[in-house]
N, C-alpha and C. Protein backbone atom coordinates (compact mmCIF):
# COMPACT_ATOMS: atom_id res chain seq x y z
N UNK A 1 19.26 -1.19 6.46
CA UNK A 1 18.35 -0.05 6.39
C UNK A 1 16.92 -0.54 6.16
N UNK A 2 16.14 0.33 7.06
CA UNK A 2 14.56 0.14 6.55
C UNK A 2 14.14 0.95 5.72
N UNK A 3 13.01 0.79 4.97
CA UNK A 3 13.04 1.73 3.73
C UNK A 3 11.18 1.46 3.89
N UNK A 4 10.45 2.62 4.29
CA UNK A 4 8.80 2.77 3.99
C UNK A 4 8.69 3.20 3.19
N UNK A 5 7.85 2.88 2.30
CA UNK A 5 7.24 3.25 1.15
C UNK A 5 5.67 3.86 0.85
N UNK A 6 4.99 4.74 0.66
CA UNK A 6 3.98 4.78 0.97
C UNK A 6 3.42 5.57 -0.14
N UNK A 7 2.05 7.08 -0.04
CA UNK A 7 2.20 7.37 -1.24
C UNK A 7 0.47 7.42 -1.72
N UNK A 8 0.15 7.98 -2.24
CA UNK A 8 -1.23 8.00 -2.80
C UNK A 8 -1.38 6.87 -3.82
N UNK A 9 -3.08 6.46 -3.80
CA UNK A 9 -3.44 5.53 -4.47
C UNK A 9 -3.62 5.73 -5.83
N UNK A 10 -2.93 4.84 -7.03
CA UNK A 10 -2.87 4.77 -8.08
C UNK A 10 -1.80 5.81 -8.29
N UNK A 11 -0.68 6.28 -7.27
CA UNK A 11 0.32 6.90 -7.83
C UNK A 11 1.48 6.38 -8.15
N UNK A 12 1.51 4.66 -8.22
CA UNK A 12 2.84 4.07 -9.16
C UNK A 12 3.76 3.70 -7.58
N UNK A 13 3.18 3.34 -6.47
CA UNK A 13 4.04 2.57 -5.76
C UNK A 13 4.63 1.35 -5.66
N UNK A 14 3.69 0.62 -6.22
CA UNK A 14 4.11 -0.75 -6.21
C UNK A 14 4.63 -1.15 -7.87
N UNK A 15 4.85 -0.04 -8.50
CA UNK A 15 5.70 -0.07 -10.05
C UNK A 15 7.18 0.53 -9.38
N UNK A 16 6.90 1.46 -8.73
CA UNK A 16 8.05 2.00 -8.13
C UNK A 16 9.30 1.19 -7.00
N UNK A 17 8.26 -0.40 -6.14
CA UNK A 17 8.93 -0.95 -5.66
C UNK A 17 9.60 -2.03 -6.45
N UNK A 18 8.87 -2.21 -7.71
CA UNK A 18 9.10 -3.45 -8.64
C UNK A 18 10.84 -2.93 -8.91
N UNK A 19 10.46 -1.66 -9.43
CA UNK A 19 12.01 -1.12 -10.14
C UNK A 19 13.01 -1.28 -9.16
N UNK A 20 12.61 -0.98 -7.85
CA UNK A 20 13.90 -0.63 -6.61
C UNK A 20 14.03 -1.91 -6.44
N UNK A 21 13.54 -3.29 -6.29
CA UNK A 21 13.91 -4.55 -5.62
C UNK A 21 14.79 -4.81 -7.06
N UNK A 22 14.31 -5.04 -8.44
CA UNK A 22 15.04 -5.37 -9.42
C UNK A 22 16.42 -5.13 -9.40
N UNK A 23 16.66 -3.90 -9.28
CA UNK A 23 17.97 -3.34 -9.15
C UNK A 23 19.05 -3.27 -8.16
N UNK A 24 18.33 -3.53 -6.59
CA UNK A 24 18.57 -3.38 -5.87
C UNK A 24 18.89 -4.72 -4.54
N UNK A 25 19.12 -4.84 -3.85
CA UNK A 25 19.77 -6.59 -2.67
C UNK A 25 18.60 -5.72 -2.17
N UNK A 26 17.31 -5.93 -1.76
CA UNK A 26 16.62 -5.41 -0.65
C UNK A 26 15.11 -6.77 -0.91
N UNK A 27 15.07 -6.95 0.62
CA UNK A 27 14.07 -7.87 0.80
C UNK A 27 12.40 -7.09 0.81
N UNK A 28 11.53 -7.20 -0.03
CA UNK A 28 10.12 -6.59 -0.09
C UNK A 28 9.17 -7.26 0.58
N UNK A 29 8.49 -6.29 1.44
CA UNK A 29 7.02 -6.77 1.77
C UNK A 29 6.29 -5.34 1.12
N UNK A 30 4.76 -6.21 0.86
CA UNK A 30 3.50 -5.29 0.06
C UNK A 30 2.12 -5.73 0.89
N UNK A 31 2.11 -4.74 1.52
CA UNK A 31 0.87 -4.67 2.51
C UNK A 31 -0.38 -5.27 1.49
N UNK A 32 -0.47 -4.09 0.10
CA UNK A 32 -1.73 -4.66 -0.06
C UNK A 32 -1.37 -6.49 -0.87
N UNK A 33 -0.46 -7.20 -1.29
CA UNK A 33 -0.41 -8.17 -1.75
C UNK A 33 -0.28 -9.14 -0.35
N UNK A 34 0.02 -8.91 0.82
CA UNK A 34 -0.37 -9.66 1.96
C UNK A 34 -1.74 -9.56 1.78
N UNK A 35 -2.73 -8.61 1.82
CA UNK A 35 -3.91 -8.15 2.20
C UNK A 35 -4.88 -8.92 1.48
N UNK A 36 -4.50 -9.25 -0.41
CA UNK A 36 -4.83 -10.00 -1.11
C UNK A 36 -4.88 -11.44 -0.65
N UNK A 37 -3.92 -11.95 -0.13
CA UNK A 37 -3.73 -13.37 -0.09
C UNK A 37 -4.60 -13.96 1.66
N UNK A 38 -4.52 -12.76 2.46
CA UNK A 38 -5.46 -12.88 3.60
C UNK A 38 -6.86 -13.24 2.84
N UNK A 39 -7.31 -12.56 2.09
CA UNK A 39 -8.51 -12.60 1.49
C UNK A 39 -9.03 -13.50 1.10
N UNK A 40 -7.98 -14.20 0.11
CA UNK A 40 -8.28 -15.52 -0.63
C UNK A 40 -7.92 -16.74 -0.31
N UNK A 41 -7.01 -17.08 1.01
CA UNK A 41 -6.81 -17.81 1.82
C UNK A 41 -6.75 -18.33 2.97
N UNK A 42 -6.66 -17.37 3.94
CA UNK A 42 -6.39 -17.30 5.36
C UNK A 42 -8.37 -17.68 5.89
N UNK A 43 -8.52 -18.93 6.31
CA UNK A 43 -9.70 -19.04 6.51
C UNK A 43 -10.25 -18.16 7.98
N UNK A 44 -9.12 -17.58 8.81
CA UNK A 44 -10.13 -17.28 9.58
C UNK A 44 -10.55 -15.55 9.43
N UNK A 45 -10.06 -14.83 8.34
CA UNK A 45 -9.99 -13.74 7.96
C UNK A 45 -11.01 -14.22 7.13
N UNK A 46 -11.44 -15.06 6.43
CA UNK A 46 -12.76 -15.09 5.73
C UNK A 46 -13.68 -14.83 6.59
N UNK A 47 -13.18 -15.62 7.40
CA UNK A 47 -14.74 -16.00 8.20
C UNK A 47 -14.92 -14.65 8.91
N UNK A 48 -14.12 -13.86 9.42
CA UNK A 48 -14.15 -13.05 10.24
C UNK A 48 -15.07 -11.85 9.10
N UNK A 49 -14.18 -11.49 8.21
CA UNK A 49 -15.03 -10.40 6.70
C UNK A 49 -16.25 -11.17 6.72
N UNK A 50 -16.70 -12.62 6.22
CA UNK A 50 -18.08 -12.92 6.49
C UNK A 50 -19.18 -12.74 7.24
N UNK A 51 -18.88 -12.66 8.13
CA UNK A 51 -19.41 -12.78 9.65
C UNK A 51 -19.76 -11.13 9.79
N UNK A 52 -18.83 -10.09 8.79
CA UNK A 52 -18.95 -9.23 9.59
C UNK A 52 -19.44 -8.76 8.53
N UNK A 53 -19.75 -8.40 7.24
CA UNK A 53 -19.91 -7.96 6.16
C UNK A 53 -21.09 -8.57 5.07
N UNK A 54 -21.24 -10.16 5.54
CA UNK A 54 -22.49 -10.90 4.76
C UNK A 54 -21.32 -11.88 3.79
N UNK A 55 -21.89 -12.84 3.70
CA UNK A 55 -21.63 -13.75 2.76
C UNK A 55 -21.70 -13.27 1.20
N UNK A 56 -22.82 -12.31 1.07
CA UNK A 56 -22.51 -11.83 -0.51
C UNK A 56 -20.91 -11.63 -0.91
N UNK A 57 -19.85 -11.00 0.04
CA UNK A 57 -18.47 -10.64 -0.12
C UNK A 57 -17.89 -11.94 -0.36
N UNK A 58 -18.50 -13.16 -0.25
CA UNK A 58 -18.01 -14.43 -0.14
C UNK A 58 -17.95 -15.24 -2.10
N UNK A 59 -17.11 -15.54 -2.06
CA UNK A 59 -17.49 -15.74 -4.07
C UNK A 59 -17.13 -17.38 -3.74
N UNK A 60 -18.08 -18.19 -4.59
CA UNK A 60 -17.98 -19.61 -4.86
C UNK A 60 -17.32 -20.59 -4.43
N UNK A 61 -15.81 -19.89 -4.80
CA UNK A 61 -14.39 -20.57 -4.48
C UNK A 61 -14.29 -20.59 -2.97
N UNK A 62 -14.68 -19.62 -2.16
CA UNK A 62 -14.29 -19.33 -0.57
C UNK A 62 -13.57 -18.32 -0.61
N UNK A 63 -13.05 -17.35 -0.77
CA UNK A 63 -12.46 -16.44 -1.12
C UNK A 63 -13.17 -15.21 -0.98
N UNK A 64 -12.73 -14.06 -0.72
CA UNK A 64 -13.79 -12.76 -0.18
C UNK A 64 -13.50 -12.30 -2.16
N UNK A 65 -14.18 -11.91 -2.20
CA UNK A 65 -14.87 -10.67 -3.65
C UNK A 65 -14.12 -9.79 -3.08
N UNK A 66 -13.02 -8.82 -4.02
CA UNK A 66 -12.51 -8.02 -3.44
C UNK A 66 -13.30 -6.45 -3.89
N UNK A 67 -13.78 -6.68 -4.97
CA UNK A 67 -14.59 -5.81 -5.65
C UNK A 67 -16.28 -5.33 -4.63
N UNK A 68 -16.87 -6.79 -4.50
CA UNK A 68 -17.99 -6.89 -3.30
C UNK A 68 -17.69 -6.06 -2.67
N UNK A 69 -16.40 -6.40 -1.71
CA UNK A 69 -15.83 -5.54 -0.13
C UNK A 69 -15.19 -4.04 -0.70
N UNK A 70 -14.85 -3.92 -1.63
CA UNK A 70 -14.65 -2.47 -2.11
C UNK A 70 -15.90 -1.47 -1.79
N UNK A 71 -16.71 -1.93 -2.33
CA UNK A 71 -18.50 -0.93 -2.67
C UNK A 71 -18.47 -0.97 -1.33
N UNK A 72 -18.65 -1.79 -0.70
CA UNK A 72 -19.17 -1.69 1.04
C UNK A 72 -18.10 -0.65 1.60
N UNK A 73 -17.38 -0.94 1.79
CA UNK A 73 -16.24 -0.51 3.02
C UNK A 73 -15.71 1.09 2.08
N UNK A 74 -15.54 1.37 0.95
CA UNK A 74 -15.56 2.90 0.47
C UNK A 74 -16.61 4.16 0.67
N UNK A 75 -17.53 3.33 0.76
CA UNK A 75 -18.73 4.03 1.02
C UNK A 75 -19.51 4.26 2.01
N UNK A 76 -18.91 3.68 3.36
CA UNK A 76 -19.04 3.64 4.49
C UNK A 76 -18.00 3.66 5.06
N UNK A 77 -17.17 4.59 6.14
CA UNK A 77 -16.11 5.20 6.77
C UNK A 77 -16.77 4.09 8.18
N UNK A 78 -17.55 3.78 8.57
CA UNK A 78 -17.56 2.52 9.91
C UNK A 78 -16.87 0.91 9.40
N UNK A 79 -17.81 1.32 7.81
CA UNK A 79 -17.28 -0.32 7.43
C UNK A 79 -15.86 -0.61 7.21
N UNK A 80 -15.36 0.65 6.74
CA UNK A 80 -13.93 1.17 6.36
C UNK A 80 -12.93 0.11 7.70
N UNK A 81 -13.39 0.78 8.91
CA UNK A 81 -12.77 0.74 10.03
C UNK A 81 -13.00 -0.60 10.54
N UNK A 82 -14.70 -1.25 10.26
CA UNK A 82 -14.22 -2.56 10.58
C UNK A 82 -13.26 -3.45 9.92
N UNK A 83 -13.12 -3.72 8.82
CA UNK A 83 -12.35 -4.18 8.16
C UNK A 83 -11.11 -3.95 8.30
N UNK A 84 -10.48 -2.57 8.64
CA UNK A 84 -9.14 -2.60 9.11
C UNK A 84 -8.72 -3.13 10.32
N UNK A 85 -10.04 -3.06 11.42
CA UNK A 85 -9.64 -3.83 12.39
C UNK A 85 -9.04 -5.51 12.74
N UNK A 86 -9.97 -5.75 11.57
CA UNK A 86 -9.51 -7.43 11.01
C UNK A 86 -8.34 -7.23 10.14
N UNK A 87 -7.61 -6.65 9.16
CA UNK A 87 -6.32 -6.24 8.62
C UNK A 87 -5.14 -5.83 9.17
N UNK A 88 -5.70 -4.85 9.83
CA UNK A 88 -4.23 -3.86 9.83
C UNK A 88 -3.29 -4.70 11.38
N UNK A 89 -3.82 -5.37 11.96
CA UNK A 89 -2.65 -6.21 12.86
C UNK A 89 -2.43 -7.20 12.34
N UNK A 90 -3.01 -8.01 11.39
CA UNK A 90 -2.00 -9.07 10.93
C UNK A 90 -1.44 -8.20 10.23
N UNK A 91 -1.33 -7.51 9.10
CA UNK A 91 -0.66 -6.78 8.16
C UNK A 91 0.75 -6.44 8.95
N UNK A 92 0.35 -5.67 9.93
CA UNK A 92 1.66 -5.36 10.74
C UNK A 92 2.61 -5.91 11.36
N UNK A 93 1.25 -7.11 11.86
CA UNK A 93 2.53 -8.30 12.98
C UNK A 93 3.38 -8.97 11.61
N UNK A 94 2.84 -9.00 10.59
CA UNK A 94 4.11 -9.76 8.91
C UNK A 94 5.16 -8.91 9.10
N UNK A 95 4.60 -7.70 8.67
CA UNK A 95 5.99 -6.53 8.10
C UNK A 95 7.29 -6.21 9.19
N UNK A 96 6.52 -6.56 10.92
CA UNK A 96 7.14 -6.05 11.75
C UNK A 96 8.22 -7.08 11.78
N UNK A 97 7.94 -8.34 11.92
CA UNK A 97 8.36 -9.51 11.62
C UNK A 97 9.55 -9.91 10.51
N UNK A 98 9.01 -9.08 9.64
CA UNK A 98 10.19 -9.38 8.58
C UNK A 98 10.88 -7.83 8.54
N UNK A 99 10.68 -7.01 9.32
CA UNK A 99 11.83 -5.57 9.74
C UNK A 99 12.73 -6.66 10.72
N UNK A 100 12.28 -7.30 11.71
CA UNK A 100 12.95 -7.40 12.57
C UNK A 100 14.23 -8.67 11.92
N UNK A 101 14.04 -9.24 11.01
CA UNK A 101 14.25 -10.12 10.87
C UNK A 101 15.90 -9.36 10.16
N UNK A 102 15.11 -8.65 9.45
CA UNK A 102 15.99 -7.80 8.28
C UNK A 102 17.45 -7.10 9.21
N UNK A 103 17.01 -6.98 10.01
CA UNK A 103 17.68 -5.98 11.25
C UNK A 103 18.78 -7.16 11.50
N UNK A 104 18.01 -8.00 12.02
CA UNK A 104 18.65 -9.06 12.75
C UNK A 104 20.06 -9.47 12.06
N UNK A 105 19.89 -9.44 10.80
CA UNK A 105 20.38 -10.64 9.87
C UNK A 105 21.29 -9.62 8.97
N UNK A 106 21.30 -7.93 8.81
CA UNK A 106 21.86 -6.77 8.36
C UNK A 106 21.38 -6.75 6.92
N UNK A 107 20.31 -7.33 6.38
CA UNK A 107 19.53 -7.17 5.42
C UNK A 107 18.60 -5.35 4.87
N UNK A 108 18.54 -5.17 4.06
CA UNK A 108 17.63 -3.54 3.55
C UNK A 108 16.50 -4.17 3.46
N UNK A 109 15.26 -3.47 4.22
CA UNK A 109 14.26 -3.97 3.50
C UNK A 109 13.44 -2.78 2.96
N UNK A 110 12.51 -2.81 1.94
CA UNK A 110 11.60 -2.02 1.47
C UNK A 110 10.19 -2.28 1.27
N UNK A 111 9.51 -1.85 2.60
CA UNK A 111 8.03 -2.38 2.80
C UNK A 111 6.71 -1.42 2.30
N UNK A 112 6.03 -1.68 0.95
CA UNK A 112 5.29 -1.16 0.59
C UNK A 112 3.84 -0.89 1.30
N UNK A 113 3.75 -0.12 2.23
CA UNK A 113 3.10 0.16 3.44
C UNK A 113 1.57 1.42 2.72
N UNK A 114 0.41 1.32 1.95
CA UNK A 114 -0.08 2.71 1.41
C UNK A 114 -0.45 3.77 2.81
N UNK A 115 -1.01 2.54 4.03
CA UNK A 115 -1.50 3.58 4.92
C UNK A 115 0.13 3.50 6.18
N UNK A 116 0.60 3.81 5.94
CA UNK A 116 1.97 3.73 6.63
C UNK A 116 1.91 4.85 7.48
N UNK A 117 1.58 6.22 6.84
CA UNK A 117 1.48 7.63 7.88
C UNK A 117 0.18 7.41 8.48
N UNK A 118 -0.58 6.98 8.07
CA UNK A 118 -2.12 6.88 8.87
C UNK A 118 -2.27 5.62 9.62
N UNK A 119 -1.20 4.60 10.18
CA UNK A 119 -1.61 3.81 11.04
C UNK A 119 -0.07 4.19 12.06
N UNK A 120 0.26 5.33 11.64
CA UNK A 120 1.25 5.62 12.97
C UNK A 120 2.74 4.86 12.38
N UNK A 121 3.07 4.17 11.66
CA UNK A 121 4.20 3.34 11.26
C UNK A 121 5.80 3.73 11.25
N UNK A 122 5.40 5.07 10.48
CA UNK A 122 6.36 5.95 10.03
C UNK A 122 7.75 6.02 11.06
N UNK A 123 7.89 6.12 12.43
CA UNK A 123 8.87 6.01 12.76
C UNK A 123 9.87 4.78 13.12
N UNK A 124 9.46 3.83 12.65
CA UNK A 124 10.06 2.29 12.41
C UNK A 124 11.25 1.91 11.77
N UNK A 125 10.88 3.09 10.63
CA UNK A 125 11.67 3.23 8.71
C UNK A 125 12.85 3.93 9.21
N UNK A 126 13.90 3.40 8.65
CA UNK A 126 15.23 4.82 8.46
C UNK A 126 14.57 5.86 7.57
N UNK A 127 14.06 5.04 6.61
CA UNK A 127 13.64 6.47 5.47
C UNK A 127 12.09 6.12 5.30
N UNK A 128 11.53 6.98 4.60
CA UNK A 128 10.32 7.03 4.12
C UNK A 128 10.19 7.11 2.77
N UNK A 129 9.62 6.53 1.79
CA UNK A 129 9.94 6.97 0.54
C UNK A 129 8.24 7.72 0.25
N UNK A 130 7.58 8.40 -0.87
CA UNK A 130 6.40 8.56 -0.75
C UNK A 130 6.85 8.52 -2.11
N UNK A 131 5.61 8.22 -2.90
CA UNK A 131 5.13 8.42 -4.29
C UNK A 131 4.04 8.86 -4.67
N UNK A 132 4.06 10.48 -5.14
CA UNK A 132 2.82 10.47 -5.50
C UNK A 132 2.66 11.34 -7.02
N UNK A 133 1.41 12.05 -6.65
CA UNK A 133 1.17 12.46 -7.97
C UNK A 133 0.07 12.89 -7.84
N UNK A 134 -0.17 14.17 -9.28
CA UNK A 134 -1.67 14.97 -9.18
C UNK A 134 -2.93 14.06 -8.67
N UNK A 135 -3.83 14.51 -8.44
CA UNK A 135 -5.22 13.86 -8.13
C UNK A 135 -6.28 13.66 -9.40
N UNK A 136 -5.70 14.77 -10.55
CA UNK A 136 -6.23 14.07 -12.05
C UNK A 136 -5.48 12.84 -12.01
N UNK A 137 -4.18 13.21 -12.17
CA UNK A 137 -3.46 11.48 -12.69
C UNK A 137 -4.03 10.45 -11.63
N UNK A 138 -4.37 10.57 -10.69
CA UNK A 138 -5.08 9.32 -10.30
C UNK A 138 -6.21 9.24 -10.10
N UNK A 139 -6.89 9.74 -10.67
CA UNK A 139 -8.01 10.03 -11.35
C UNK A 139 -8.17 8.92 -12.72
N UNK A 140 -7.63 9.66 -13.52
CA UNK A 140 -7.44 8.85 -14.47
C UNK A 140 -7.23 7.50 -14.54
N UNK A 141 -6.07 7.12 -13.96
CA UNK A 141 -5.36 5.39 -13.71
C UNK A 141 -6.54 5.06 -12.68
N UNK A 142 -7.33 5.66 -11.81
CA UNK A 142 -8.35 4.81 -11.21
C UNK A 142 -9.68 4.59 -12.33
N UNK A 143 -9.70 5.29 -13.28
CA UNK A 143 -10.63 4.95 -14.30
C UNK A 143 -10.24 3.96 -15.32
N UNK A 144 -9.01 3.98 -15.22
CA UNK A 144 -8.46 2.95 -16.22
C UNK A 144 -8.92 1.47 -15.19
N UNK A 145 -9.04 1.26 -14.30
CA UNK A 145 -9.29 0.06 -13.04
C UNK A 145 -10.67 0.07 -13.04
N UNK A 146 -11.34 0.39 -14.08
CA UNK A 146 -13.04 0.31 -14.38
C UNK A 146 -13.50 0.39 -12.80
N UNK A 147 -13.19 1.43 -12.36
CA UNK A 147 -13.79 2.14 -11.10
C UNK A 147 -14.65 3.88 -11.70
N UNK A 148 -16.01 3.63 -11.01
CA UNK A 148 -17.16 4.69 -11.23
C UNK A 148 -15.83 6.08 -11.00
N UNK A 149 -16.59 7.20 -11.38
CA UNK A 149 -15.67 8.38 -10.48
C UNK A 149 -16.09 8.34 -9.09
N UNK A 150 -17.34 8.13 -8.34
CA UNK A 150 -17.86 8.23 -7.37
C UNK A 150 -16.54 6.68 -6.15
N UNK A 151 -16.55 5.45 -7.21
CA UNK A 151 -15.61 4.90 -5.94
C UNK A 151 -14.21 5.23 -6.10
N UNK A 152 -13.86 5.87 -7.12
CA UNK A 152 -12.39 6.47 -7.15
C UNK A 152 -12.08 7.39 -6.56
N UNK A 153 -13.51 8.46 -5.80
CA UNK A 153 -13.59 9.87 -5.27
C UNK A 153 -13.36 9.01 -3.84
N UNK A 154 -13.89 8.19 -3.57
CA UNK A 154 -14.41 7.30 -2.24
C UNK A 154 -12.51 6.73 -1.61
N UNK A 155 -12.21 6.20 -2.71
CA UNK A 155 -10.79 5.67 -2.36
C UNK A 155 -10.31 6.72 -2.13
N UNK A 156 -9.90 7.65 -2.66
CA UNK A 156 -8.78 8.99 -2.68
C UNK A 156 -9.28 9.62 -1.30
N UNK A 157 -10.56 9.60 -0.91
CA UNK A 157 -10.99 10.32 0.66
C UNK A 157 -10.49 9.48 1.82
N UNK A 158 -10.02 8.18 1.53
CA UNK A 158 -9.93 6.82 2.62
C UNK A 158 -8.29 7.23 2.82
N UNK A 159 -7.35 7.95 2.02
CA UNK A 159 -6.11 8.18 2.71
C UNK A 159 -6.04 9.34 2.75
N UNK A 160 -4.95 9.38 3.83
CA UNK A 160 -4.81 10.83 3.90
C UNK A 160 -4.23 11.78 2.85
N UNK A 161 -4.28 13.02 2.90
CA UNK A 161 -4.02 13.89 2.04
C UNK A 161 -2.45 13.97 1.25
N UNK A 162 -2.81 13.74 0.10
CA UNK A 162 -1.04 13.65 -0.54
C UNK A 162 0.16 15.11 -0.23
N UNK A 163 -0.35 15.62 0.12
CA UNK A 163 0.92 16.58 0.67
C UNK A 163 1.08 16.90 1.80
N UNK A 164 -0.38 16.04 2.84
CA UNK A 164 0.80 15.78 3.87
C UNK A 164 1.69 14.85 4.23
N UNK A 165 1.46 13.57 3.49
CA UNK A 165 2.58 12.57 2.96
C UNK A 165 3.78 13.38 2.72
N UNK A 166 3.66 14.08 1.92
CA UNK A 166 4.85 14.54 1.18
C UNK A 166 5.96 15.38 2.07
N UNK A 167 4.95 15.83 3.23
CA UNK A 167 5.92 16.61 4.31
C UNK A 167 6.32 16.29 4.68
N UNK A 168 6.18 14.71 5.32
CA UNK A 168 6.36 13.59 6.26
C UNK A 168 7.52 12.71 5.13
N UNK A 169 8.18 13.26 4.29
CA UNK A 169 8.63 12.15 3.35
C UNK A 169 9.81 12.25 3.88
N UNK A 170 11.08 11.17 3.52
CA UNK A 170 12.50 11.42 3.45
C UNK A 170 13.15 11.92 1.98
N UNK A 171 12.24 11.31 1.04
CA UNK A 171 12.39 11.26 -0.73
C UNK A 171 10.81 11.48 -1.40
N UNK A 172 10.43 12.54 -2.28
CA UNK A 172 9.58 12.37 -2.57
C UNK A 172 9.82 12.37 -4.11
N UNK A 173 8.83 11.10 -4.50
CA UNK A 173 8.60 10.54 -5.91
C UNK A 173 7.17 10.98 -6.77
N UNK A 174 7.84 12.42 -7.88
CA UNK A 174 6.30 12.79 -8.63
C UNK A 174 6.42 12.38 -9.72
N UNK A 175 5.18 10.83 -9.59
CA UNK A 175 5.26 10.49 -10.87
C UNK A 175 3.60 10.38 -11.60
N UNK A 176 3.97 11.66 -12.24
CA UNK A 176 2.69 11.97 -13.03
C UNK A 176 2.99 12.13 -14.38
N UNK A 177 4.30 11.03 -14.96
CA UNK A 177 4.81 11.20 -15.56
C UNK A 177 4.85 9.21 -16.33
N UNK A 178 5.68 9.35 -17.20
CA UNK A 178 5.56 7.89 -17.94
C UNK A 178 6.56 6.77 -17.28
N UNK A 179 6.92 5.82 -17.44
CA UNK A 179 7.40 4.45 -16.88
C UNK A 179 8.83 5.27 -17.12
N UNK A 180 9.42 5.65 -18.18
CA UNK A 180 10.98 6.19 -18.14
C UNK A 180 11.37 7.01 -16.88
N UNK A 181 10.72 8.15 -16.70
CA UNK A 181 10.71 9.27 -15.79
C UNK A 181 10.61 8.51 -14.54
N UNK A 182 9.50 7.37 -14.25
CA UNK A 182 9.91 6.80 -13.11
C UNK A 182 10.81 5.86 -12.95
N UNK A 183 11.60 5.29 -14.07
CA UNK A 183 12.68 4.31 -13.86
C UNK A 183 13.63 5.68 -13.62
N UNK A 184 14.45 6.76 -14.00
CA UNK A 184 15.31 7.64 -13.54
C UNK A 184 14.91 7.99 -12.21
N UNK A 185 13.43 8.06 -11.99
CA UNK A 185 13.50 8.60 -10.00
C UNK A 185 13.59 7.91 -9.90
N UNK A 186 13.56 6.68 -10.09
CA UNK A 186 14.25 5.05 -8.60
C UNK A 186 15.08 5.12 -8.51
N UNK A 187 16.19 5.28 -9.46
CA UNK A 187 17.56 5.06 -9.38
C UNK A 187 18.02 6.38 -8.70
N UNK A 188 17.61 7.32 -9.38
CA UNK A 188 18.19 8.84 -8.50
C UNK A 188 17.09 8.54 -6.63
N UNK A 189 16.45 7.96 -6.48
CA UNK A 189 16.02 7.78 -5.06
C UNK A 189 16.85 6.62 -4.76
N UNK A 190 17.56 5.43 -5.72
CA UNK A 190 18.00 4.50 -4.43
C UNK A 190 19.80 5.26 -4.51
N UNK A 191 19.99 5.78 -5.22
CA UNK A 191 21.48 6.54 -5.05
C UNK A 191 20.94 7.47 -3.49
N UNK A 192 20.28 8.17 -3.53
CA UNK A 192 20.08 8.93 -2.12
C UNK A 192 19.74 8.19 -0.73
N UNK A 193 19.04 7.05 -1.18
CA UNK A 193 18.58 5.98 -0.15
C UNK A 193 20.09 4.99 0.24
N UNK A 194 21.45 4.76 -0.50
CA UNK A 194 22.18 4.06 -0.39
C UNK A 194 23.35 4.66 -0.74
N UNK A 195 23.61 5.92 -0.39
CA UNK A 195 24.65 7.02 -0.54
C UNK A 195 25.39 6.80 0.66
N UNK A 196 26.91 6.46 0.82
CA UNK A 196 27.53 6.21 2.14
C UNK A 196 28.12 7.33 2.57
């Protein structure tokens, strides 16, 4: 089985995949922890964010500032888009790569995908999982990430709207609630996700 994961920002997805792989035989990919390591290693994805964004995004080590490229690309919906243009196909050619692999081999996988409904993905997955939660609560947890309200308003406008995620879901996860409440929805979502 394929398993998408997706879900509003700062609504506990990638706490939510931690719990399901722990418990669970399923192989994980995490878009944004690929996305991280493009950043800080992959030299021609530097060069390419350099080239396209200024060397200020560039920090000491060689490595893009992820904070730098935040301010730019939230606050500009063009810069937004260049940058995904340099992202979102490697991002995909990984995940597709390790679906296929998963397939191949009769492996589950569970790929933490945030823009999954907004780059078209969604019909790939057996299931969809979504996680979300009020727009105070991530509100909040984006203030806890010493983010202004203005780039936390900026992030929350860059995906799409949390309930139409939620229409588009197979399982939907509301966790506007504490670490317990979401350890009981994983388990009551991977009983529904692995129900024969």
């Amino acid at each position: 089985m394929t398993i998408g994961l997706t879900g509003g920002i700062a609504c506990g997805k990638s706490t939510f995949a931690r719990i399901l792989l722990a418990d669970r035989e399923l192989e994980g990919f995490s878009a944004d922890e690929y996305v991280h390591e493009l950043l800080a290693s992959d030299s021609a994805v530097v060069k390419e964010v350099a080239d396209c964004f200024g060397q200020d995004v560039v920090r000491p080590d060689g490595a893009i500032s992820r904070p730098a490229l935040r301010r730019i690309v939230f606050g500009d919906r063009k810069a937004r888009h260049r940058l995904e243009a340099i992202l979102h196909p490697r991002v995909r050619d990984r995940w597709q790569a390790q679906r296929e692999h998963c397939i191949s081999s009769g492996r589950h996988l569970l790929a933490d995908i945030p823009l999954l409904f907004e780059t078209g993905a969604e019909p790939l997955f057996d299931r969809v999982v979504v996680v979300a939660a009020s727009a105070g609560t991530q509100m909040t947890r984006l203030a806890s990430r010493s983010l202004t309200p203005a780039e936390a308003e900026a992030m929350l406008a860059s995906q799409a709207p949390i309930v139409q995620k939620i229409r588009q879901a197979s399982i939907v996860v509301w966790n506007d609630g504490d670490q317990t409440s979401l350890l009981r929805q994983a388990s009551l979502a991977a009983e529904l996700l692995f129900a024969s």
